[in-house]
Every structure is written in structure tokens, then in C-alpha cells.
Protein backbone atom coordinates (compact mmCIF):
# COMPACT_ATOMS: atom_id res chain seq x y z
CA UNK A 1 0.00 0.00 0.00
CA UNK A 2 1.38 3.44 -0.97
CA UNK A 3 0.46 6.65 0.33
CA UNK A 4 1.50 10.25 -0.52
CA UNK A 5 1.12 13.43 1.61
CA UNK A 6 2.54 16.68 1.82
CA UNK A 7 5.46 17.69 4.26
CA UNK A 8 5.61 21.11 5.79
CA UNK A 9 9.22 20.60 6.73
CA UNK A 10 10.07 21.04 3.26
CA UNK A 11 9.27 22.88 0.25
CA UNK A 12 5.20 23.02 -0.90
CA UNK A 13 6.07 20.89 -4.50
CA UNK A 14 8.08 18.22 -2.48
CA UNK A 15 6.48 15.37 -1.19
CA UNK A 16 7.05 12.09 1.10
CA UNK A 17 5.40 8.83 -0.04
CA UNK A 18 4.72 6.12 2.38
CA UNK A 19 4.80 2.16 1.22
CA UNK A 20 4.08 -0.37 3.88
CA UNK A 21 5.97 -3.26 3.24
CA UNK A 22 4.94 -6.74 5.24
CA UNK A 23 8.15 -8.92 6.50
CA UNK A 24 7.16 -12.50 7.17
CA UNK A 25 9.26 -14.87 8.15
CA UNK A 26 8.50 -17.60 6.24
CA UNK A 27 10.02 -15.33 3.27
CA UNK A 28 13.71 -15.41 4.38
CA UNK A 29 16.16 -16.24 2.50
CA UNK A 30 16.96 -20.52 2.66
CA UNK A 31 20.63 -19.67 3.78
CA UNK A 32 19.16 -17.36 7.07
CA UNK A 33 18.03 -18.73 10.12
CA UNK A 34 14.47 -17.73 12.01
CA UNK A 35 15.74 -14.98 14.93
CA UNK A 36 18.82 -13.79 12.61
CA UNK A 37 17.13 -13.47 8.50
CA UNK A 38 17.72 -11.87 5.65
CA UNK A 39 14.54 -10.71 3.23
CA UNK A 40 15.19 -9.66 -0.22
CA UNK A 41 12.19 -7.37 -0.97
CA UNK A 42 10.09 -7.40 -3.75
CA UNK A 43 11.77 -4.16 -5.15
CA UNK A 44 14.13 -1.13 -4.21
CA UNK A 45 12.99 1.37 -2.13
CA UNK A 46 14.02 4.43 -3.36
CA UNK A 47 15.49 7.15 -1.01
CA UNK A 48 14.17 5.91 2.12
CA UNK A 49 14.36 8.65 4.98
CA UNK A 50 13.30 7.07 7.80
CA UNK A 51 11.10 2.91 8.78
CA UNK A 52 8.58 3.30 11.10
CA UNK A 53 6.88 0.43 13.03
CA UNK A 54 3.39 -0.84 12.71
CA UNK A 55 3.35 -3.99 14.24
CA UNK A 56 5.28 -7.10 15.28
CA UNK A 57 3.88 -10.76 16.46
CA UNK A 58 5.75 -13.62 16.87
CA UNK A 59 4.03 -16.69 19.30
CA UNK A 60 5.64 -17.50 22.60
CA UNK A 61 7.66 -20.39 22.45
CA UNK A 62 10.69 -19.80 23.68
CA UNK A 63 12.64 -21.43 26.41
CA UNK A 64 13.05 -19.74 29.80
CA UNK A 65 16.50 -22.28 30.85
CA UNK A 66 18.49 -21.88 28.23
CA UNK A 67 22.56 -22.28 27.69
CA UNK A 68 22.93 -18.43 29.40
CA UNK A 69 21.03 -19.54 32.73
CA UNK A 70 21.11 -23.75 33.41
CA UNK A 71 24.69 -23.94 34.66
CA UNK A 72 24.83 -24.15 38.39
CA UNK A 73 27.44 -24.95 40.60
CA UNK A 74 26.98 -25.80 44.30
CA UNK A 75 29.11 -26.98 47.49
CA UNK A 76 28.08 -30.01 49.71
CA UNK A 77 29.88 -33.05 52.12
CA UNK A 78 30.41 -34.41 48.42
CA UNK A 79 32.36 -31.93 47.21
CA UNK A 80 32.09 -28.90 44.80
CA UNK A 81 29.28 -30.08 41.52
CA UNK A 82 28.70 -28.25 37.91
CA UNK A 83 25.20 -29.05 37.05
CA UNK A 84 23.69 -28.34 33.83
CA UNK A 85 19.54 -28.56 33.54
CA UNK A 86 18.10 -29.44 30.10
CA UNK A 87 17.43 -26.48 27.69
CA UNK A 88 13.59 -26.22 27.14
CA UNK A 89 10.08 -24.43 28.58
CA UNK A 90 9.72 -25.12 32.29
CA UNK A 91 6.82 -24.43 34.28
CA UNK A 92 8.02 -24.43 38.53
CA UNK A 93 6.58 -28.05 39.26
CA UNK A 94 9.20 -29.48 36.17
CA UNK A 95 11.74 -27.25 37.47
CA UNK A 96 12.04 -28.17 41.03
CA UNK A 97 12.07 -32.12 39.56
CA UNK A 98 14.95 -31.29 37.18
CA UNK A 99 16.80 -29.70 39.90
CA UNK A 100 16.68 -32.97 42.25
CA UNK A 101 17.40 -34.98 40.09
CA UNK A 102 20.49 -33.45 38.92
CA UNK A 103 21.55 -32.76 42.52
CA UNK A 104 20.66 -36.52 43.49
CA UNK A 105 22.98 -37.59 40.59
CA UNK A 106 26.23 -35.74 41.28
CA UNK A 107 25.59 -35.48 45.29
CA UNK A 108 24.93 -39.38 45.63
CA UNK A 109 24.17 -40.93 48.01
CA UNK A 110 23.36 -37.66 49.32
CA UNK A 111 19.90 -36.57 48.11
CA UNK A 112 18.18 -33.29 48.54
CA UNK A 113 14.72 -32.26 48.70
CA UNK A 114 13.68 -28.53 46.58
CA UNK A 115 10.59 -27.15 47.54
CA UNK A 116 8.91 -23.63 46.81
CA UNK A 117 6.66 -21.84 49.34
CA UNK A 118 3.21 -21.52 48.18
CA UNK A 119 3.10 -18.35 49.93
CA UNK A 120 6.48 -16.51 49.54
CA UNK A 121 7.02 -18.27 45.77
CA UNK A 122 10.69 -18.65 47.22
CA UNK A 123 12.83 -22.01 46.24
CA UNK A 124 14.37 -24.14 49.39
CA UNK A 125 17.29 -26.77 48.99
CA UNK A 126 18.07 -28.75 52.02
CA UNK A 127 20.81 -31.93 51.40
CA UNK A 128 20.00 -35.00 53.23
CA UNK A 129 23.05 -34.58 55.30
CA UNK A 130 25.69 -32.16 55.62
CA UNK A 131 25.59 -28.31 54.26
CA UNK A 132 24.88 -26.78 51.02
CA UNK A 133 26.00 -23.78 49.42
CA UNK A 134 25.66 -22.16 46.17
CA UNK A 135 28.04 -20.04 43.98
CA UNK A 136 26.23 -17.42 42.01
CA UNK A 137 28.64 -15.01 42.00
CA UNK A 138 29.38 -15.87 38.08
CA UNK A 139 26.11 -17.31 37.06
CA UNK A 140 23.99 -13.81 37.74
CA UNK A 141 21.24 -15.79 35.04
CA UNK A 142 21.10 -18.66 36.96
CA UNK A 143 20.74 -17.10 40.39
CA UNK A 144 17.74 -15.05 38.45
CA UNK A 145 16.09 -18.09 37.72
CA UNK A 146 16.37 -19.76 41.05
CA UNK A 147 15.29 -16.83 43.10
CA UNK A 148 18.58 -16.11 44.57
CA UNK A 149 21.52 -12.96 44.88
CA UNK A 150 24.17 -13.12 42.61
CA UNK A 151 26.93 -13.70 45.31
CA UNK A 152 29.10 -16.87 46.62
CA UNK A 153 27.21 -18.40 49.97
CA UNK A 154 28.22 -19.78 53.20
CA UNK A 155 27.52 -23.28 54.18
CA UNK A 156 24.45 -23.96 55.73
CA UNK A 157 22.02 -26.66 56.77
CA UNK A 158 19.89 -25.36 53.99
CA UNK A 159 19.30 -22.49 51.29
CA UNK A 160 16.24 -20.26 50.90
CA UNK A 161 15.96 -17.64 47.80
CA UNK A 162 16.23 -14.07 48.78
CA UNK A 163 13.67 -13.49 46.01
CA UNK A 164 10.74 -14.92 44.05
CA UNK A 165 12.10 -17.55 41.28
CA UNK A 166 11.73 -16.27 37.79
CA UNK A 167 10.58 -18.85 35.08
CA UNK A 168 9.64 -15.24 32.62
CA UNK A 169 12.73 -15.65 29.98
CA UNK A 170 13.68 -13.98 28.18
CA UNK A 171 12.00 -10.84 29.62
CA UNK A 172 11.71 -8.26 26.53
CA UNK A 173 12.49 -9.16 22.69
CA UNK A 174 14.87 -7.15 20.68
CA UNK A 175 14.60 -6.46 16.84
CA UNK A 176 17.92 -5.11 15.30
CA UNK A 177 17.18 -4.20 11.39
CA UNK A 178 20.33 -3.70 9.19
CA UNK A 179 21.07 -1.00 7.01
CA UNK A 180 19.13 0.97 9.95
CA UNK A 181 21.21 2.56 12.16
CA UNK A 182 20.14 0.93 16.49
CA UNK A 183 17.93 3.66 18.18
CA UNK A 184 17.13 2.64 21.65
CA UNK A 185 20.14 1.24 24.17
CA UNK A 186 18.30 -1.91 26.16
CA UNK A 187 21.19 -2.81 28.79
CA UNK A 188 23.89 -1.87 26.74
CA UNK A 189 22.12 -3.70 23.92
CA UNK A 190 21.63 -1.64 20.62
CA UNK A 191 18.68 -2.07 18.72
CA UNK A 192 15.34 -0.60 17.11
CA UNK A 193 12.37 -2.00 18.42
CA UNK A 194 12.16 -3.29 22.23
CA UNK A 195 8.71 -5.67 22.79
CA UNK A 196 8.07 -7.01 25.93
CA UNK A 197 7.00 -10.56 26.60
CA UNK A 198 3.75 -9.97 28.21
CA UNK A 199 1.56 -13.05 27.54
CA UNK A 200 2.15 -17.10 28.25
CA UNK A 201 3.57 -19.64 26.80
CA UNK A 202 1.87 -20.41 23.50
CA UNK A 203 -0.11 -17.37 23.11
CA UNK A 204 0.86 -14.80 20.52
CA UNK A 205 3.00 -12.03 21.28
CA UNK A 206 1.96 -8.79 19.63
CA UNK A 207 3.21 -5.32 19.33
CA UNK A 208 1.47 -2.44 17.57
CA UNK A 209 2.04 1.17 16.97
CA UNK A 210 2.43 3.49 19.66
CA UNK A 211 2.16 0.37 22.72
CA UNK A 212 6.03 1.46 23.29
CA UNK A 213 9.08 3.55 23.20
CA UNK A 214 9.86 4.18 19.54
CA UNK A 215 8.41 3.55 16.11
CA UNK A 216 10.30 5.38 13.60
CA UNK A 217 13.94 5.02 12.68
CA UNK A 218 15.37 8.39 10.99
CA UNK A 219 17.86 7.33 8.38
CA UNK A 220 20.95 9.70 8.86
CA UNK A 221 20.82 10.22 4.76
CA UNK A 222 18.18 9.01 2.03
CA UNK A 223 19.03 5.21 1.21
CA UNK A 224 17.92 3.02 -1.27
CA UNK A 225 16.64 -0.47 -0.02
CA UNK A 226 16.10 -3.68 -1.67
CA UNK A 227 17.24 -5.96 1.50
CA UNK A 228 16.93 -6.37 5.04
CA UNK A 229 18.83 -8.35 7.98
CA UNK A 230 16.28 -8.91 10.74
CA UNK A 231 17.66 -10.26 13.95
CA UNK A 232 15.67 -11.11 16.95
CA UNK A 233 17.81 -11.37 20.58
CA UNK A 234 16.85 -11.19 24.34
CA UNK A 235 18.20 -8.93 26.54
CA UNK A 236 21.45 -10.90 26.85
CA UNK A 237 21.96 -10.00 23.44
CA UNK A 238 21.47 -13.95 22.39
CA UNK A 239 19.50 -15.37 19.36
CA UNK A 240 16.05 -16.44 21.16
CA UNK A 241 15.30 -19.93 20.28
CA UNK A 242 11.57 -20.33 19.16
CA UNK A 243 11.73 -24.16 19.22
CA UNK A 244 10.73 -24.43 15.78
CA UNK A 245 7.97 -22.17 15.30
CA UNK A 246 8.78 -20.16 12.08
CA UNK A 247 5.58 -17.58 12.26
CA UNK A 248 6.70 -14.12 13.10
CA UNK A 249 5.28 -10.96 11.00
CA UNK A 250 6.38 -7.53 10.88
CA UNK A 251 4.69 -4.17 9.39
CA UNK A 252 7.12 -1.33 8.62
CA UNK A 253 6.36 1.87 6.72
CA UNK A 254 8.78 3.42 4.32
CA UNK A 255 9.09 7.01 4.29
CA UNK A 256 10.94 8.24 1.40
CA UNK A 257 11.28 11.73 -0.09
């Protein structure tokens, strides 16, 4: 769809036209992958000054333990373990499961019961015998996901999260579009379009004009466009893995003079 009006920043014969263009994933190129693809459009944009936003949906299946946050190691009358959980979607009941029986496994024939207060939502690990302690101090992710602070702890008969766990991962979705130069800074993380992850697992995730922060990218000069890279990271700044859905759409306007 293409649309003309008149702009009083410039001179009364000028004009800008507006062409929305519709990016669907499905239309990647075969050598791209889902969250990082490349779109060869179905002509060149001529003298594009700035993209704005219309909308963005993509369905909520990504994993909340992934490779940045399922490495935890812990200190008990075994010794010191490195545990790893299985990437995937957890809900708190398949959590607390994979956590035992990881624990069990290294710790043996010490075995440990994990519970989570129904009332504080805050994870406890008590060993059958001896102490426990964890070191977060260099997994900051994993200490998110459990509930506890990013520090090394002393020993004790048990360990109680300072705060609620956190299955919500990743927490906010981050388009990057190149030739477009990033526009918002997300924790340190350049990119163009910030959408939070507001519904559950297996709904649709959709962002539309004006819900957030910015919607139009000013190009620094008039470029021509005939292809886009469109990457799609959490707020790590790490490829989200949609566990094979391939269904995300994007609207953008074109503004050229």
C-alpha cells in the first residue's frame, strides 16, 4: 500500500510517499536462520528517509532455561558439583524435579529435597546430610532463575531464595534491522524496536504502533533499499530460540522523499 502526503518541513512541490511493506518470516532467504534473517524485498525502495513500526507478532515459544542460565554450581559433604539442567520451557513443578534430580545424581548418596513456598514463591534446597551452598557469584542468570543474589554463599544446613524464582525468559524481545542505524540502548544492547513478553507460553506475542518507546527510525541520509537483515535477541543480546515455530510478521512503513 502506498500513500503520498505533503510535508511542511520542506518545500510546498516536495512530497514524502509512504509504502508499507509486510516482513514474514517464512520469506527469508533458505541460507538465514528464524531470529537472525535476511529478506530480499520485492523491489528497491528508493530514497528511504526514515522505517517506522506498525506492528510485530511472533508466538511465545521460547525457552526460559536456556545455555545463558542452566549452569549451576553448588558446594556439599560431596564436594564442589557443575550441574547443567536441560534447555527447554519449564513451568516451577518441572523445574524443582529437574533440579533434584540433577543434585541426586552428582551429590549421591546424598539426596536433597527442593521445595517452593506456596506463599512466599521462594525455592528451598536442604541436602539430606551435611551443608549446602551455592556459587552465584558468576552465574547472575542462573541465580535469576532460582530466586537467589548473585553472590558466593556460606555453608548452611539449607538455602532459601532471597527473592521470588523467575521462570519469565527472556523478559523483553529485541529487533535489530540492518542497514538501519540501532535507536534505543536496552542494557547496553543496541537495537530498534524493544517488545516485551507480556503473555504465556503459547499465546501470541503482539506489538502495535504506539504500545512502546519508539516507532520510527530516521535514516541519517536518504538510502535506497532492496534488502533487510532482521535479527531477533533477548536482553542478553542472544539469538532467542523459538523451538521451531517459524511464524513471526512484521509491518514497517517506508518514508521516502
Amino acid at each position: 500500500m502506498s500513500r503520498i502526503f505533503n510535508n511542511p518541513n520542506l518545500n510546498s512541490t516536495d512530497r514524502i510517499y509512504s509504502e508499507q511493506v509486510v516482513i514474514n518470516s517464512i520469506n527469508r532467504e533458505s541460507t538465514s536462520t528464524l531470529t537472525n534473517a535476511i529478506f530480499n524485498l520485492s523491489k528497491v525502495y528508493r530514497n528511504v528517509k526514515a522505517v517506522r513500526f506498525n506492528h510485530f507478532s511472533i508466538p511465545n515459544t521460547f525457552s526460559n532455561v536456556t545455555s545463558s542460565n542452566n549452569s549451576i554450581q553448588y558446594v556439599d559433604n560431596t564436594g564442589t558439583h557443575n550441574i547443567t539442567l536441560t534447555v527447554g520451557h519449564y513451568d516451577i513443578t518441572d523445574l524443582l524435579a529437574q533440579l533434584k534430580s540433577k543434585m541426586d545424581t552428582a551429590s549421591a548418596p546424598t539426596t536433597y529435597t527442593v521445595a517452593v513456598s506456596s506463599i512466599t514463591n521462594k525455592i528451598t534446597f536442604t541436602p539430606s546430610v551435611g551443608t549446602l551452598a551455592f556459587n552465584f557469584a558468576t552465574q547472575p542468570a542462573s541465580a535469576k532463575l532460582l530466586g537467589f543474589a548473585q553472590t558466593d554463599q556460606v555453608a548452611g544446613a539449607s538455602q532459601t531464595g532471597a527473592y521470588i524464582y523467575s521462570l519469565i525468559n527472556p523478559d523483553h524481545l529485541l529487533i535489530k534491522m540492518l542497514p538501519l542505524t540501532a535507536k534505543i540502548n536496552y542494557n547496553g544492547v543496541g537495537a530498534h524496536l524493544c517488545v516485551p513478553v507480556d503473555t504465556a507460553w503459547g499465546d501470541l506475542i503482539i506489538w502495535n504502533e504506539g504500545s512502546y518507546w519508539v516507532t520510527e527510525i530516521d535514516l541519517l541520509v536518504p538510502t535506497d533499499i532492496r534488502q533487510l537483515s532482521v535479527q531477533i535477541i533477548d536482553q542478553s543480546n542472544t539469538e532467542v530460540n523459538t523451538n521451531g515455530q517459524d511464524d513471526w510478521m512484521m509491518v514497517l512503513d517506508f518514508i521516502s522523499v
